[in-house]
N, C-alpha and C. Protein backbone atom coordinates (compact mmCIF):
# COMPACT_ATOMS: atom_id res chain seq x y z
N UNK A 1 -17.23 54.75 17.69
CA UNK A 1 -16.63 53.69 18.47
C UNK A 1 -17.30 52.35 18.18
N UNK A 2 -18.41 51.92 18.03
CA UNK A 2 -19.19 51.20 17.69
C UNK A 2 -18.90 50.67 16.30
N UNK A 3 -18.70 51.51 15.27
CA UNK A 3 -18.49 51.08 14.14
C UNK A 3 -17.00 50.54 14.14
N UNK A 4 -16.35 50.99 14.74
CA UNK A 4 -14.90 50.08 15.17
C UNK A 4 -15.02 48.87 15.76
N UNK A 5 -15.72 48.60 16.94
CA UNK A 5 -15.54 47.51 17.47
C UNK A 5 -16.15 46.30 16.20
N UNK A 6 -17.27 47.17 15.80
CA UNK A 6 -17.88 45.78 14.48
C UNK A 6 -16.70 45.41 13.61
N UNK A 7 -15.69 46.48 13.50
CA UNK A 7 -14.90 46.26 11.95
C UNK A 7 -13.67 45.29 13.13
N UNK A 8 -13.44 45.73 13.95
CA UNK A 8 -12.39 44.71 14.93
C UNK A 8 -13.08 43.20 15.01
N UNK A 9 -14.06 43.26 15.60
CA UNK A 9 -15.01 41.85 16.19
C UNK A 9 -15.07 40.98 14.45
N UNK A 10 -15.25 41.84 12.78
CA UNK A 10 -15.48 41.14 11.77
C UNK A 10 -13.92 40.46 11.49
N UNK A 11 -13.23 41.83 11.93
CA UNK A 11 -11.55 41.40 11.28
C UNK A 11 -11.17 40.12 11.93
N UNK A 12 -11.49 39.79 13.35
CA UNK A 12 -10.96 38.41 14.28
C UNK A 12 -12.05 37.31 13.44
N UNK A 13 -13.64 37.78 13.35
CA UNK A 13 -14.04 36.19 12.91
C UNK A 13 -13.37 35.79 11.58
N UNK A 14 -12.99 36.75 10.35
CA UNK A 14 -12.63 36.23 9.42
C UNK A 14 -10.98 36.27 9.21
N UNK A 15 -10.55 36.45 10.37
CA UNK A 15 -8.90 35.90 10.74
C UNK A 15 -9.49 34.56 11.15
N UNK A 16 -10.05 34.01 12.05
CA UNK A 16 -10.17 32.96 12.40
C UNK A 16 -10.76 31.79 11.02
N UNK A 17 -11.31 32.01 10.52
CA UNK A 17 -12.22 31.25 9.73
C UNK A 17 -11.04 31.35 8.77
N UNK A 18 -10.02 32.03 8.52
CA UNK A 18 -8.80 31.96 7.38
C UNK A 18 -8.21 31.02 7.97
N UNK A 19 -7.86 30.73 8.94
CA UNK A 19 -6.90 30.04 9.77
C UNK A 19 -7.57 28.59 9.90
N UNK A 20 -8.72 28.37 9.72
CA UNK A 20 -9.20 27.27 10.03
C UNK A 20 -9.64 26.71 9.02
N UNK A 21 -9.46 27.54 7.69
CA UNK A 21 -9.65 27.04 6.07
C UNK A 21 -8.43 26.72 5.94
N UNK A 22 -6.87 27.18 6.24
CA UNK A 22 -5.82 26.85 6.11
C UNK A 22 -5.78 25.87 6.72
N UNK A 23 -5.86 25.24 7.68
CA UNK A 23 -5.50 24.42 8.50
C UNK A 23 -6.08 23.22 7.84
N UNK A 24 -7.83 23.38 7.37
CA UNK A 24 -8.31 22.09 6.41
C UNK A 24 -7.73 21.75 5.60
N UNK A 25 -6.94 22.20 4.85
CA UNK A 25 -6.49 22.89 3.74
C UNK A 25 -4.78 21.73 3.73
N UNK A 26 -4.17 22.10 5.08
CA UNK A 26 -2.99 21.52 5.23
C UNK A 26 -3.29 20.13 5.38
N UNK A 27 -4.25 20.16 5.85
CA UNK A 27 -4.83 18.71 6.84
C UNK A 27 -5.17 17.69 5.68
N UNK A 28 -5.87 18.48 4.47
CA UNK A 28 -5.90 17.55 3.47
C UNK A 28 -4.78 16.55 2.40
N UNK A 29 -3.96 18.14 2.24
CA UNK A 29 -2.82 17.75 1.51
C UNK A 29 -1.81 16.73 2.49
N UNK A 30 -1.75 17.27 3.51
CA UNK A 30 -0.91 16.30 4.61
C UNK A 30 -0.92 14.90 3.96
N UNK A 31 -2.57 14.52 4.35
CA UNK A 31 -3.22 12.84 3.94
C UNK A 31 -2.52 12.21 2.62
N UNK A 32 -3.24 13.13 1.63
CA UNK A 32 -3.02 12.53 0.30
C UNK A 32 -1.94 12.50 0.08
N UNK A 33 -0.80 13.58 0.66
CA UNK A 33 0.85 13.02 0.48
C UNK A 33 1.01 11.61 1.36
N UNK A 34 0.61 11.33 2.48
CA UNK A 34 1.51 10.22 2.88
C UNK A 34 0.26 9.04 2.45
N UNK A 35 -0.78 9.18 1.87
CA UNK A 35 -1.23 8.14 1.60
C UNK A 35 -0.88 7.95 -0.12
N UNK A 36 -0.62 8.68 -0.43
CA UNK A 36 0.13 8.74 -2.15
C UNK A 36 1.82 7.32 -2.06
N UNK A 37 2.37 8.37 -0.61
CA UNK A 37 3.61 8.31 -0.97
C UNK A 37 3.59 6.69 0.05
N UNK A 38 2.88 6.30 0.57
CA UNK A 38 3.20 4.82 1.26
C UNK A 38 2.23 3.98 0.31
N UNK A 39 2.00 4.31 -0.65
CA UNK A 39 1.38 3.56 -1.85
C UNK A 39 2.31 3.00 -2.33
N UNK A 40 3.07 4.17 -2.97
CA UNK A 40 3.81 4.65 -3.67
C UNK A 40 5.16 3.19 -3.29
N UNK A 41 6.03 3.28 -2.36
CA UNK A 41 6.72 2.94 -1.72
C UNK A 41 6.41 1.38 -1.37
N UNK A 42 5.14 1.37 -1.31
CA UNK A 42 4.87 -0.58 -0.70
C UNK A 42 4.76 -1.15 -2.60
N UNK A 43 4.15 -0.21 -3.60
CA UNK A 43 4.54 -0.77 -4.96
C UNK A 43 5.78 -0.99 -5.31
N UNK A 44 6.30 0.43 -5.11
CA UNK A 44 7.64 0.14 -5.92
C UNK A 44 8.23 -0.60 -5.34
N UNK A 45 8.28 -0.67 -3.90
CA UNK A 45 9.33 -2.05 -3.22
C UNK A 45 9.07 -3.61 -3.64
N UNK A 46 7.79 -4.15 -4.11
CA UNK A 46 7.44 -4.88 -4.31
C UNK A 46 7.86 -5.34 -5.55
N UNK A 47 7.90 -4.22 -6.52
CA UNK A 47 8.19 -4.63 -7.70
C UNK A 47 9.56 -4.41 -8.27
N UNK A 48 10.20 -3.60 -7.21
CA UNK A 48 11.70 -3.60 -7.58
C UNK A 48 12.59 -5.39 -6.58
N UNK A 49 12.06 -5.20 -5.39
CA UNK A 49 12.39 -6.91 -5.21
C UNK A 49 11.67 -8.03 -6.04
N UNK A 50 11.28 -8.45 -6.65
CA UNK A 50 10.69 -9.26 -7.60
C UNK A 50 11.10 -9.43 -9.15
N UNK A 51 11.43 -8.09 -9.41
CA UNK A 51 12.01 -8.15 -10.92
C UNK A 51 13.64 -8.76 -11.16
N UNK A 52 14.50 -8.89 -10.11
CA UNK A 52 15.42 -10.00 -10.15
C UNK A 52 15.11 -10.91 -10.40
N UNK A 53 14.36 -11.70 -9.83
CA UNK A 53 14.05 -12.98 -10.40
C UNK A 53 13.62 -13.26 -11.39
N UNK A 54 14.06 -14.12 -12.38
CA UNK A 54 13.11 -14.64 -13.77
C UNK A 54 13.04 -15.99 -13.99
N UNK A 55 11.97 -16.81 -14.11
CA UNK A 55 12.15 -18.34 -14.21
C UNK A 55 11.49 -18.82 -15.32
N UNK A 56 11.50 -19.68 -15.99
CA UNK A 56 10.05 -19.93 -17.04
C UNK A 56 9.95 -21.71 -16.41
N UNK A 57 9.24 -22.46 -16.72
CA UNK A 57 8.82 -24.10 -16.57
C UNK A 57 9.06 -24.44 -17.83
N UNK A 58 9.96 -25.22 -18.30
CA UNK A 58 10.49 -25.79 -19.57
C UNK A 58 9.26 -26.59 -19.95
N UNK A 59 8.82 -26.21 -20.93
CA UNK A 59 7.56 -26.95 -21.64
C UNK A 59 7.34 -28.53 -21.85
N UNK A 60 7.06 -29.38 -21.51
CA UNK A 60 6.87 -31.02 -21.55
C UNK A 60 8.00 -31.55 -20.51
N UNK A 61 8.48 -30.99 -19.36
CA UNK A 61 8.91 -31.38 -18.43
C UNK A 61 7.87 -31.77 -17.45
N UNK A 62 6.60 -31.29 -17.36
CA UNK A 62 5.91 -31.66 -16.06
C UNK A 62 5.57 -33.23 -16.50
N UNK A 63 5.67 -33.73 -15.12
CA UNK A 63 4.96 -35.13 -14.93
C UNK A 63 4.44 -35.03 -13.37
N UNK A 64 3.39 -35.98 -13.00
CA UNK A 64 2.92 -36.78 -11.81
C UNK A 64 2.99 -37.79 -11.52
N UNK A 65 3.32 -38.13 -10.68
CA UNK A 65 3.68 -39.81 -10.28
C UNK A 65 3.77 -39.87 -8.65
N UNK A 66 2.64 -40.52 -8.11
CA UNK A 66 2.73 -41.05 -6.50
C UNK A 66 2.56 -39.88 -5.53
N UNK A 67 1.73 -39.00 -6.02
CA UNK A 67 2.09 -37.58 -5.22
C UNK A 67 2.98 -36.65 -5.26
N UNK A 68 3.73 -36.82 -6.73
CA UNK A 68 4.87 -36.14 -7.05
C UNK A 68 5.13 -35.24 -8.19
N UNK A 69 4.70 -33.89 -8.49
CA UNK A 69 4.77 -33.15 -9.15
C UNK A 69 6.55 -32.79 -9.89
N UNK A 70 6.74 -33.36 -10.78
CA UNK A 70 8.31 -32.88 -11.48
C UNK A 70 8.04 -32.22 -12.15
N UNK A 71 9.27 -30.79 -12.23
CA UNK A 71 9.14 -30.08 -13.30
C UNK A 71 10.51 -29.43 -13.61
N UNK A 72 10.75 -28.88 -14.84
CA UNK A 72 11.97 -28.14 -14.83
C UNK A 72 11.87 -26.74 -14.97
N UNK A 73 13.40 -26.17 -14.65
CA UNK A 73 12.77 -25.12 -14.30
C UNK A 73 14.03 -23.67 -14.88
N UNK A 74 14.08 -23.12 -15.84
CA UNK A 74 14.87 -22.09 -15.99
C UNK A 74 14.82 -21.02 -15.57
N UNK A 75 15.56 -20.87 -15.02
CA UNK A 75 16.26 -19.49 -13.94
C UNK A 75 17.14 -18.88 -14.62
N UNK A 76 16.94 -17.13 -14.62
CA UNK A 76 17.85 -15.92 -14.46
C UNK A 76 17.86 -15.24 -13.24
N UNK A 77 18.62 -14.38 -13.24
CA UNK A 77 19.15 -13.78 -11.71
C UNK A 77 19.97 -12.37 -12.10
N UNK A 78 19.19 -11.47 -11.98
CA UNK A 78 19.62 -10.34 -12.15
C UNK A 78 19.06 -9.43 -10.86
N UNK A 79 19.56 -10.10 -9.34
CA UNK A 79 19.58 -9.45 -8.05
C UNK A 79 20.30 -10.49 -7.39
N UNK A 80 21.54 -9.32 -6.38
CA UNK A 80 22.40 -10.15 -5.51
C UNK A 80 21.99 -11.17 -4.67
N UNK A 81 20.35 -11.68 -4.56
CA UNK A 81 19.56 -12.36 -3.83
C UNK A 81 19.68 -13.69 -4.86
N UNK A 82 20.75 -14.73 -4.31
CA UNK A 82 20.68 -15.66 -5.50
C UNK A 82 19.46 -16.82 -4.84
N UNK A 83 19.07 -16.78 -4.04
CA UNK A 83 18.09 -17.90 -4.04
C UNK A 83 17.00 -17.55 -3.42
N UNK A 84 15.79 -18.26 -3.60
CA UNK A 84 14.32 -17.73 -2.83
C UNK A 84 13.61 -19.28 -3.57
N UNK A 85 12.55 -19.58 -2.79
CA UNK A 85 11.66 -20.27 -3.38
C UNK A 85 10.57 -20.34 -3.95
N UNK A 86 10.16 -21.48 -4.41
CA UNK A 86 8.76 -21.00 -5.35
C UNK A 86 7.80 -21.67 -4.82
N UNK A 87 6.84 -21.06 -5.14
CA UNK A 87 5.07 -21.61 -4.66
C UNK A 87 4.67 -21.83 -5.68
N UNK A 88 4.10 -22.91 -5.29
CA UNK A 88 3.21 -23.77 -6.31
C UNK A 88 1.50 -23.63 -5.55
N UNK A 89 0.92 -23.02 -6.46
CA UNK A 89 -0.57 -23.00 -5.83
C UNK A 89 -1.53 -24.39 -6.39
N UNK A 90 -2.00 -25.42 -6.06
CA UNK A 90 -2.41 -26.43 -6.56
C UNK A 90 -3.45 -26.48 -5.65
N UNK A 91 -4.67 -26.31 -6.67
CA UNK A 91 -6.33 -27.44 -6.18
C UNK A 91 -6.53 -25.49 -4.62
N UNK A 92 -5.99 -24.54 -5.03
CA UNK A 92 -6.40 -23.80 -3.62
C UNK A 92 -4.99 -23.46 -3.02
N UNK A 93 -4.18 -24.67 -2.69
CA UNK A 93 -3.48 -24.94 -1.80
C UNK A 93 -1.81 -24.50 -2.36
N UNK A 94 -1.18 -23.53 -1.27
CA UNK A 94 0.28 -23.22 -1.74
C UNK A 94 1.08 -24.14 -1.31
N UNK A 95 1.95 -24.34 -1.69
CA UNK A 95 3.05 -24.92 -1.52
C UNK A 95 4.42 -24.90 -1.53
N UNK A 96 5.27 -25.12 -0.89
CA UNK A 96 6.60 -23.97 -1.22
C UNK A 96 7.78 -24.96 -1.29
N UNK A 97 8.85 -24.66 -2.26
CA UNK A 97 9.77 -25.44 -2.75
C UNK A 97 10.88 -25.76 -1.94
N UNK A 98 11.98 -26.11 -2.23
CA UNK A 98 13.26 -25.70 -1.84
C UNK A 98 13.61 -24.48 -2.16
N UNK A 99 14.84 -24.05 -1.33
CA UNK A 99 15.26 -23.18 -2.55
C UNK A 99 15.64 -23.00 -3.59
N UNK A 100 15.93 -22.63 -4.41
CA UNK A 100 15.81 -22.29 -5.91
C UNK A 100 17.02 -21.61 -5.92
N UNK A 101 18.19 -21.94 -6.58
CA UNK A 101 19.34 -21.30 -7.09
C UNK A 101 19.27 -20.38 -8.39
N UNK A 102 19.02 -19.34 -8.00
CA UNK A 102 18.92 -18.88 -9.73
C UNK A 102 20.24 -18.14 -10.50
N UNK A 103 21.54 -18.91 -9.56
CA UNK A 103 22.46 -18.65 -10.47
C UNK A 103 22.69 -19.54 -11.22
N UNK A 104 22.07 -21.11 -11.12
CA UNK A 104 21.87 -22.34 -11.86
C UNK A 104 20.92 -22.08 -13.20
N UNK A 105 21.33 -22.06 -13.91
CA UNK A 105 20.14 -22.10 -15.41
C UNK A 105 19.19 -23.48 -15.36
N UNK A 106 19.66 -24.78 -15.08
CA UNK A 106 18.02 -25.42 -15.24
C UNK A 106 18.39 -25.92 -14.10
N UNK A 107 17.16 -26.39 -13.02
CA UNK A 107 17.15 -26.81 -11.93
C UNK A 107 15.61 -27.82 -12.23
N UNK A 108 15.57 -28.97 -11.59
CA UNK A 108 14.48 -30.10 -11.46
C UNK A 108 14.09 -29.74 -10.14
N UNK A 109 12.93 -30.01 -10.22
CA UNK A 109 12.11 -29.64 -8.78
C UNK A 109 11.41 -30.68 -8.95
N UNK A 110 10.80 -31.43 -7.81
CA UNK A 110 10.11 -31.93 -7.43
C UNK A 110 9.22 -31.42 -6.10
N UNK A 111 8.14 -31.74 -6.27
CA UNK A 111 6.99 -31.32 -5.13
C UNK A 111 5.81 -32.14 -4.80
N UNK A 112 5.87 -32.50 -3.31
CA UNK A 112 4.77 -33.35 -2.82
C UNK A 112 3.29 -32.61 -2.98
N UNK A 113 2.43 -32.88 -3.90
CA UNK A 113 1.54 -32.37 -3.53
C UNK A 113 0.33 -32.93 -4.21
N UNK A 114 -1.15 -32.73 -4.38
CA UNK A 114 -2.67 -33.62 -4.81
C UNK A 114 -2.30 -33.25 -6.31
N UNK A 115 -3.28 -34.22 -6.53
CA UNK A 115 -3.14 -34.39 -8.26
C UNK A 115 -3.60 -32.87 -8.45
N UNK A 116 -2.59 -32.13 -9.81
CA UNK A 116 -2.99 -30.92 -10.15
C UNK A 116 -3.51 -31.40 -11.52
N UNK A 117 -4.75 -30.18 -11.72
CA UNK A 117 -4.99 -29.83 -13.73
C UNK A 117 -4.04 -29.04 -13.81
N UNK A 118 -4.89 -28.16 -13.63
CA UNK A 118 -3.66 -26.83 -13.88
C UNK A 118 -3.28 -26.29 -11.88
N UNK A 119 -2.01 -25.10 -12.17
CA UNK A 119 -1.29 -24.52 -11.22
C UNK A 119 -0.44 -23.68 -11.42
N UNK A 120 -0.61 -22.80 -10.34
CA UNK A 120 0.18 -21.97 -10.61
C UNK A 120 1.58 -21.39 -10.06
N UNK A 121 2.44 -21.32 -10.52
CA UNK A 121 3.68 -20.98 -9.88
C UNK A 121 4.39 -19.75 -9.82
N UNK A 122 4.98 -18.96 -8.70
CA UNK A 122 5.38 -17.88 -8.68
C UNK A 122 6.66 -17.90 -7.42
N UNK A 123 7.70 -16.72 -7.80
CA UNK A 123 8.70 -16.66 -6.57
C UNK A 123 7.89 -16.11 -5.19
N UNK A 124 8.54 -16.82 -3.91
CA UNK A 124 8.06 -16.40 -2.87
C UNK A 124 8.12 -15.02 -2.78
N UNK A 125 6.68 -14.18 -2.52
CA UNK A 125 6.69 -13.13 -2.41
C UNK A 125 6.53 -12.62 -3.64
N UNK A 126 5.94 -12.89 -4.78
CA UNK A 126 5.83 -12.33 -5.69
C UNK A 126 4.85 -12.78 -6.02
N UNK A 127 4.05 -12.85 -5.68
CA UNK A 127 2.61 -13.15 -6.28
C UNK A 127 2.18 -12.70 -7.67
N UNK A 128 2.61 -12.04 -7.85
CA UNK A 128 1.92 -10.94 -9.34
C UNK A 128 3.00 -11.34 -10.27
N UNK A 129 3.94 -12.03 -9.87
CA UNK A 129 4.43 -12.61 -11.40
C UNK A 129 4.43 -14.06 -11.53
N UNK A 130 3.24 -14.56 -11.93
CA UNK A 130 3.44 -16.09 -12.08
C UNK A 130 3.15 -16.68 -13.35
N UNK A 131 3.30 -17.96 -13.61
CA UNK A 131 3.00 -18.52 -14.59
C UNK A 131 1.76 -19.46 -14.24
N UNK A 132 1.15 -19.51 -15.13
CA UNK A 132 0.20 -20.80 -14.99
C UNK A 132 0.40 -21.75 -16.16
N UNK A 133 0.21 -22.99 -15.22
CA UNK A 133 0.45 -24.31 -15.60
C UNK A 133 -0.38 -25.44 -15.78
N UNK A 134 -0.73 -26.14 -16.71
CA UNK A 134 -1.40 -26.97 -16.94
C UNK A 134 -0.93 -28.56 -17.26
N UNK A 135 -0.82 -29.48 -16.55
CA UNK A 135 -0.44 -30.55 -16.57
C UNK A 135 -0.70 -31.34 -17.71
N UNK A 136 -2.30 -31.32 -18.09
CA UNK A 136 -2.89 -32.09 -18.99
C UNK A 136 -1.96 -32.00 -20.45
N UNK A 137 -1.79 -30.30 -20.62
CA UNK A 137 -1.43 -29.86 -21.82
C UNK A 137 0.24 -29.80 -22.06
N UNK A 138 1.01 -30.23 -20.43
CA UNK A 138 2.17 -30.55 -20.22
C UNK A 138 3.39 -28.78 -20.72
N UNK A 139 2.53 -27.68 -20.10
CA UNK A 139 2.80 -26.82 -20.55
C UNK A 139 2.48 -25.51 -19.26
N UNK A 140 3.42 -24.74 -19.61
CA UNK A 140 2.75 -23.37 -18.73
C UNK A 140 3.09 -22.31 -19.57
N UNK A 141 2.75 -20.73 -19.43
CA UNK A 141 2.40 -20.26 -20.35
C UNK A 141 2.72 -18.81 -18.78
């Protein structure tokens, strides 16, 4: 009888200790799926709204004058979102345009802002696709 109750009392601790390796077990994979998959999801959203837009800064269009940054500006549009604006990062400081038609192929912008060297420009909300711009060299790249 004795040797039963040991083999009963071993069979429950290592039912339990199965159950509680499974459970770590779920608990882990759980994580790494929804921290995979809301990775996953805040990238791709980011980069599937953003890749509509395409602009370049027409090369020897920039000038300054009186606080006034001009530039031109070519636009494509391959998302039903035909307009959004652009930021201009100058000296630190963003700055944000009109809107921007990008069913228009060249559009002139003008922008109030401190004398720039260089700057950088990108669609609102898209940070990770910009151009940088250099006044001196009358060029962005």
């Amino acid at each position: 009888m004795a040797e039963r109750s040991k083999a009963v009392t071993l069979f429950i601790f290592l039912f339990f200790i199965f159950i509680m390796l499974g459970a770590i077990i779920f608990i882990f994979t759980y994580s790494t799926y929804r921290n995979t998959s809301n990775y996953s999801t805040s990238t791709t959203k980011n980069s599937v709204d953003c890749t509509g837009y395409s602009f370049r800064v027409v090369g020897g269009t920039l000038s300054y004058e009186n606080t006034t940054l001009s530039l031109d500006v070519d636009t494509t549009l391959a998302t039903e979102r035909q307009k959004n604006s652009l930021v201009f990062v100058v000296n630190g400081k963003e700055t944000e345009s009109r809107p921007v038609d990008f069913t228009v192929r060249t559009q002139k912008l003008k922008i109030d802002v401190e004398k720039p060297g260089a700057f950088d420009v990108y669609v609102k909300g898209c940070p990770d696709i910009k151009r940088k711009c250099d006044l001196a060299a009358n060029q962005c790249t």
